[in-house]
Protein backbone atom coordinates (compact mmCIF):
# COMPACT_ATOMS: atom_id res chain seq x y z
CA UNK A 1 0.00 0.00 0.00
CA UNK A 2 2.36 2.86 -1.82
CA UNK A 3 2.13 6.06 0.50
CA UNK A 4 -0.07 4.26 3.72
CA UNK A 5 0.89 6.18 6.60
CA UNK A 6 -0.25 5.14 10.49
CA UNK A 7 -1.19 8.27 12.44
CA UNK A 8 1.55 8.84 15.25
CA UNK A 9 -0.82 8.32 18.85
CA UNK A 10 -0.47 11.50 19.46
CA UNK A 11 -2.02 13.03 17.07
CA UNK A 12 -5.51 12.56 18.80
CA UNK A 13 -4.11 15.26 21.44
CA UNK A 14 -3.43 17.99 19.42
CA UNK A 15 -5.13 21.37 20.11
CA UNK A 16 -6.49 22.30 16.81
CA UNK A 17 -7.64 26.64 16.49
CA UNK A 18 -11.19 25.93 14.35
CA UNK A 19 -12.53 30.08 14.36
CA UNK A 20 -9.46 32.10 15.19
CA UNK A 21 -10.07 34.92 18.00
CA UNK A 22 -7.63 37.22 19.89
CA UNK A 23 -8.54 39.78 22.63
CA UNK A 24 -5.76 42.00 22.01
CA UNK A 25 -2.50 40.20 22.34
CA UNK A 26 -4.22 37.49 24.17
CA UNK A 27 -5.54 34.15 21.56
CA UNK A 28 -8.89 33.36 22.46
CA UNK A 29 -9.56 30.99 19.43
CA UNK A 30 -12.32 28.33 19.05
CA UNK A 31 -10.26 24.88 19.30
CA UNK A 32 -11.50 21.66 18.96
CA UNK A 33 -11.01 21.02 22.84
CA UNK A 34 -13.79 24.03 23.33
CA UNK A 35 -16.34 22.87 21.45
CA UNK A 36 -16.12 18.96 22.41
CA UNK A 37 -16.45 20.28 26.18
CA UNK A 38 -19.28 22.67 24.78
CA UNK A 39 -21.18 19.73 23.25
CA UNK A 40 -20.68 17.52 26.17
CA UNK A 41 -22.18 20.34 28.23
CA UNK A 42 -25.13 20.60 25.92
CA UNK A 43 -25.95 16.83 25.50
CA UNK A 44 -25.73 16.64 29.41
CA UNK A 45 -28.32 19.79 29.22
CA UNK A 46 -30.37 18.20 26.75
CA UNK A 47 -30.41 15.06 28.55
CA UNK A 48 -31.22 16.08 31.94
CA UNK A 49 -33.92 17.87 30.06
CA UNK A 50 -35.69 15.21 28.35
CA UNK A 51 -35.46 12.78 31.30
CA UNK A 52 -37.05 15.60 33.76
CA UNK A 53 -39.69 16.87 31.18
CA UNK A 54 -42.20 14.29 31.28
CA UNK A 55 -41.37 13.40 34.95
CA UNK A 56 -43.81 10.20 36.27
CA UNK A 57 -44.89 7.73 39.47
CA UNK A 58 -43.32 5.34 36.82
CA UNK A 59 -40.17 6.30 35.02
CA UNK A 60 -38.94 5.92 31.44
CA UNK A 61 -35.90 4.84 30.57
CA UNK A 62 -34.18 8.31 30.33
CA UNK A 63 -35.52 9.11 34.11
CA UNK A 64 -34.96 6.34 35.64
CA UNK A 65 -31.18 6.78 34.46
CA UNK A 66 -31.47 10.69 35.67
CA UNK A 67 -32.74 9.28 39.11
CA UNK A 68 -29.77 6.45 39.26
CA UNK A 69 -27.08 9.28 38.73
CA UNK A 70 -28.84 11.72 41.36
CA UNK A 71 -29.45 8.77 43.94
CA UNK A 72 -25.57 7.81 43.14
CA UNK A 73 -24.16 10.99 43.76
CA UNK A 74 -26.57 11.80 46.50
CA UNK A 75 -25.37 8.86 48.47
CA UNK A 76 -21.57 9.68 47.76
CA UNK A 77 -22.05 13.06 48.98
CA UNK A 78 -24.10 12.44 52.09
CA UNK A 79 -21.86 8.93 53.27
CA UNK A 80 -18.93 11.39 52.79
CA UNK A 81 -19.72 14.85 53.79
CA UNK A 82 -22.68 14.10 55.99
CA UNK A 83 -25.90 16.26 56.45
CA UNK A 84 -24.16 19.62 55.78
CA UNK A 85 -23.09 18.18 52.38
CA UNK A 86 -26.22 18.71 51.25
CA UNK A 87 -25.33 22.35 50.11
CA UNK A 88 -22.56 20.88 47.94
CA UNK A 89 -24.02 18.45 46.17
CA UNK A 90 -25.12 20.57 43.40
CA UNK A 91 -21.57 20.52 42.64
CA UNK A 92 -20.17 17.45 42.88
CA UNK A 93 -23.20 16.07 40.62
CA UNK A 94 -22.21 18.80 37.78
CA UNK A 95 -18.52 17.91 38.18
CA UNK A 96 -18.95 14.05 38.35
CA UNK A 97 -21.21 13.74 35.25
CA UNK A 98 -19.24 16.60 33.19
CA UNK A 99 -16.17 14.29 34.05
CA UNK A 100 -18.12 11.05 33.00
CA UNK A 101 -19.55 12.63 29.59
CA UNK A 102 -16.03 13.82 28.67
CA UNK A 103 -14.41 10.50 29.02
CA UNK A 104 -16.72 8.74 27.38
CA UNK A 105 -17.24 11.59 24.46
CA UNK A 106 -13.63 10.55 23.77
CA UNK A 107 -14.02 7.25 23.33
CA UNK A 108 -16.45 7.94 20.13
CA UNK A 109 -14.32 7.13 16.84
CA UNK A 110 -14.25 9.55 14.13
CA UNK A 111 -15.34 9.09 10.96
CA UNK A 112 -12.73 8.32 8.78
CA UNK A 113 -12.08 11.00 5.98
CA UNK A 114 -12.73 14.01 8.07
CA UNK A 115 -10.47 16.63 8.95
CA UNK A 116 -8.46 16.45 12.22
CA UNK A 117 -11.00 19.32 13.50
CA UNK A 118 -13.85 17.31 12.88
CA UNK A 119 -12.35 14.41 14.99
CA UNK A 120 -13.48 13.36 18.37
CA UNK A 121 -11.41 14.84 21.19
CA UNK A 122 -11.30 13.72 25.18
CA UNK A 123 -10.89 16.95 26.75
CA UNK A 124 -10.14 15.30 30.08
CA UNK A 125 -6.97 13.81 28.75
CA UNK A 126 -5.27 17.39 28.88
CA UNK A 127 -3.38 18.35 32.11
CA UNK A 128 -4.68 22.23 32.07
CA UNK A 129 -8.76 20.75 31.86
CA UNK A 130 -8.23 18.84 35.13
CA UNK A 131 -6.03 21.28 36.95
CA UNK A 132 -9.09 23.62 36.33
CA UNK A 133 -11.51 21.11 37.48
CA UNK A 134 -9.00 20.35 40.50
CA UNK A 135 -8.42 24.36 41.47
CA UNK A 136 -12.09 24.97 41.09
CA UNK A 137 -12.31 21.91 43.91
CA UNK A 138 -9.47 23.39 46.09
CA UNK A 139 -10.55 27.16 45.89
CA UNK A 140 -14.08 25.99 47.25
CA UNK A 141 -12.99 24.12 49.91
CA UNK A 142 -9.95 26.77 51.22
CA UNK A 143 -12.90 29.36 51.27
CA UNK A 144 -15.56 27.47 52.31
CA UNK A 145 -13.29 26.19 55.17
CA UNK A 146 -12.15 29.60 56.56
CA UNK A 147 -15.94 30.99 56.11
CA UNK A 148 -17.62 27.76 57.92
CA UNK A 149 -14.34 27.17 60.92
CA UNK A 150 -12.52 31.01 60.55
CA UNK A 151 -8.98 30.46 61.93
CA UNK A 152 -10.05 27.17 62.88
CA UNK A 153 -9.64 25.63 59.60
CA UNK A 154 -5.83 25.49 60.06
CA UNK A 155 -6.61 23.10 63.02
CA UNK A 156 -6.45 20.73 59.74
CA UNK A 157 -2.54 21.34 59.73
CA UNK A 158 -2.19 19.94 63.52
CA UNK A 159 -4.35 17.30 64.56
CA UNK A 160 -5.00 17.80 68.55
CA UNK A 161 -3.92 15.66 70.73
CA UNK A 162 -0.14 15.15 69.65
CA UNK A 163 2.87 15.69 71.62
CA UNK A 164 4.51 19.66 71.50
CA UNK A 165 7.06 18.43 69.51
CA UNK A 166 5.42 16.08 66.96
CA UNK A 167 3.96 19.11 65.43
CA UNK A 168 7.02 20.44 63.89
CA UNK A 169 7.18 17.19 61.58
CA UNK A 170 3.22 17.19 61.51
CA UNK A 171 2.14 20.38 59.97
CA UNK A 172 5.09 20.65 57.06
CA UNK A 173 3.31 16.67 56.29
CA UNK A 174 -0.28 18.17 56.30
CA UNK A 175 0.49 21.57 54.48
CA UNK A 176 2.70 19.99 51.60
CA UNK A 177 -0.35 16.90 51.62
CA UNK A 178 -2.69 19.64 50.73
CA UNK A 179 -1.15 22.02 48.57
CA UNK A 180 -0.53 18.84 46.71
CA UNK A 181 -4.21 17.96 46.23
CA UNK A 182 -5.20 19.73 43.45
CA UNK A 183 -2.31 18.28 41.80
CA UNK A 184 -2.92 14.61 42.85
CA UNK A 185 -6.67 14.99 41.70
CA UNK A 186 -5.95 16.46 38.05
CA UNK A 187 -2.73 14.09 37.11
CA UNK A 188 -4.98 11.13 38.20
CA UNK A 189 -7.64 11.88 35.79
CA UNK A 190 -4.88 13.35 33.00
CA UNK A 191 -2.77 10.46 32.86
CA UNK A 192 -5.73 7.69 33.04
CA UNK A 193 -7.25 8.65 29.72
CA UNK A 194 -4.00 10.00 28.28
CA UNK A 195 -2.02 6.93 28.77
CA UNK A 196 -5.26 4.56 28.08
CA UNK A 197 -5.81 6.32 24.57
CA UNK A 198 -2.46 6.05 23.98
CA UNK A 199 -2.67 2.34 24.42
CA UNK A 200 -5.70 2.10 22.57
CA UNK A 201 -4.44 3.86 19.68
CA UNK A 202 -1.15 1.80 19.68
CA UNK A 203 -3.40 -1.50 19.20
CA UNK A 204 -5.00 0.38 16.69
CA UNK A 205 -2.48 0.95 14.82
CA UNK A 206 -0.67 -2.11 14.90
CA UNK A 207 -4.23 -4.15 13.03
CA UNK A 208 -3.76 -1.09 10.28
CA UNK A 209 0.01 -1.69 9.91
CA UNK A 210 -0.42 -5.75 9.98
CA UNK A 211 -3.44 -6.26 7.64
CA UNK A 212 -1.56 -3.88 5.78
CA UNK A 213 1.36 -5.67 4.97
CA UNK A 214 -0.99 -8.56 4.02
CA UNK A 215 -0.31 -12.29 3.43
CA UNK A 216 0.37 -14.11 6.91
CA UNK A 217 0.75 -10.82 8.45
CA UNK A 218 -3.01 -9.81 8.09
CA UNK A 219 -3.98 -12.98 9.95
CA UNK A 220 -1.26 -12.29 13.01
CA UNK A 221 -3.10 -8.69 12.91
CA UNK A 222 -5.94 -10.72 14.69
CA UNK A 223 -3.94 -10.57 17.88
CA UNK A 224 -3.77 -6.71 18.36
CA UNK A 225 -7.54 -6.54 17.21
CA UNK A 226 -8.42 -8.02 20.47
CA UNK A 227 -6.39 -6.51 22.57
CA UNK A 228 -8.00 -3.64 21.61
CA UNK A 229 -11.08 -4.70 21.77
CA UNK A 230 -10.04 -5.38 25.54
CA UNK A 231 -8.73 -1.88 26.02
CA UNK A 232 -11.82 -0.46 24.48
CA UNK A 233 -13.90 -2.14 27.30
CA UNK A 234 -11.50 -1.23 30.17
CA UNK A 235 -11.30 2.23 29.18
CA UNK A 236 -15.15 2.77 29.52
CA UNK A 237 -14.73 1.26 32.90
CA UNK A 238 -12.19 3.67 33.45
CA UNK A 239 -14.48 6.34 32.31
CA UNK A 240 -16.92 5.80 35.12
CA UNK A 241 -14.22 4.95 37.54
CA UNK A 242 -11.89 8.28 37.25
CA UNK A 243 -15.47 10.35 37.28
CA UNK A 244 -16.02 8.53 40.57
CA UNK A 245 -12.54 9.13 41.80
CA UNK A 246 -12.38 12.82 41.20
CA UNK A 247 -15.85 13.11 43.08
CA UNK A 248 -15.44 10.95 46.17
CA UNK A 249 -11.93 12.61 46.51
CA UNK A 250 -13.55 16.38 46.06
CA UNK A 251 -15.85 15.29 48.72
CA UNK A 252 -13.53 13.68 51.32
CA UNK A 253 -11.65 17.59 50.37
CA UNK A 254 -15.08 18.91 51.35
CA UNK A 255 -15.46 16.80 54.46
CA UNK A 256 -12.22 18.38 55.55
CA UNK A 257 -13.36 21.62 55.08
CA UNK A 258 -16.61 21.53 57.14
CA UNK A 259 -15.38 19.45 59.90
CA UNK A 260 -11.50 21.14 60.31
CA UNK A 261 -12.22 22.46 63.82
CA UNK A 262 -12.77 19.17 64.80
CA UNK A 263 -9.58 18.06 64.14
């Protein structure tokens, strides 16, 4: 096959500019990573939409899976937070099915024959969407904290009831543990789907490049097919698990920040 050419796995992460916009010196252009989180935010819109229009005794198919994902979240945010919880769970259900729709967005194939623009594009698999996500988490907790415990909240630095002289080893711990947080909760989520689409994109490629070649080749090409057919299936697990990850962890955050005088 005289010019065939396997697209590097990389590829599938490049920021592509699709209306070009500055604001003065500063490039505010329509990419490809904007509009795949603005359709994920309108099919979530348009889903929550249809499922509550119509809302009955019995439920259809499209509530009943509304009602799952509230009960779901509900549960994670009350087991974790407790009662006063309540007021963030309007949160932590935006961020954990936001998270959930943009991993699985990503793992829609493009069409072949369309231009890299057109291609699908898992916005969670970039570093600076989950440090946003993660910053968001951190700035509400640091100011929910000092509004809810005032200077209390830096009880969370020194646990009571250590010795004097433990606390000069404790606090550095607990301060460096939490500036590190936001940190810990966006490279989790960054390097699951980056490194899993890498994978799947490596098995990918290896079927194109064997059946290819042709001859006994094509029939070894078998092998990668289904390991990618198994990466396929473990990365939608994935999917659901990092959503669930990033929310249990924003609300154990929470937790911290609503109960850090009683540390």
């Amino acid at each position: 096959m005289q010019g065939f050419r396997v697209a590097s796995p990389m590829e599938q992460f490049e920021i592509i500019p699709i209306v070009d916009l500055s604001l003065g010196s500063i490039d505010i252009s329509l990419t490809n990573s904007a509009v795949w989180m603005l359709i994920g935010t309108g099919a979530i819109i348009a889903f929550f939409f249809a499922a509550t229009r119509r809302a009955a005794i019995i439920p259809g198919r499209l509530q009943s899976t509304a009602e799952v994902l509230y009960e779901f979240v509900s549960d994670l945010v009350r087991d974790t937070v407790g009662p006063e919880g309540r007021k963030f769970f309007p949160y932590v259900f935006t961020l954990f099915v936001w998270i959930l729709v943009a991993n699985l967005f990503g793992m829609i194939p493009s069409l072949p024959g369309l231009p890299k623009a057109a291609h699908t594009f898992t916005t969670t698999s970039h570093l600076v969407v989950t440090l946003a996500l993660a910053m968001v988490t951190i700035t509400i907790v640091i100011v929910y904290g000092f509004y809810k415990n005032g200077l209390g909240f830096f009880k969370l630095f020194a646990p009571s009831g250590q010795p004097f002289y433990m606390y000069f080893l404790l606090v550095p711990i607990e301060v460096v543990s939490f500036l590190s947080r936001p940190l810990s909760l966006a490279i989790r989520l960054f390097a699951n789907m980056f490194a899993g689409h890498i994978i799947l994109k490596l098995f990918a490629g290896f079927v194109v490049s064997l059946i290819g070649a042709g001859g006994f080749l094509a029939v070894v090409g078998i092998l990668p097919f289904i390991g990618a057919a198994a990466v396929t299936a473990l990365e939608f697990l994935v999917a659901f698990l990092q959503a669930y990850v990033f929310a249990i962890l924003t609300c154990i955050y929470l937790n911290d920040a609503v109960h850090a005088a009683d540390h």
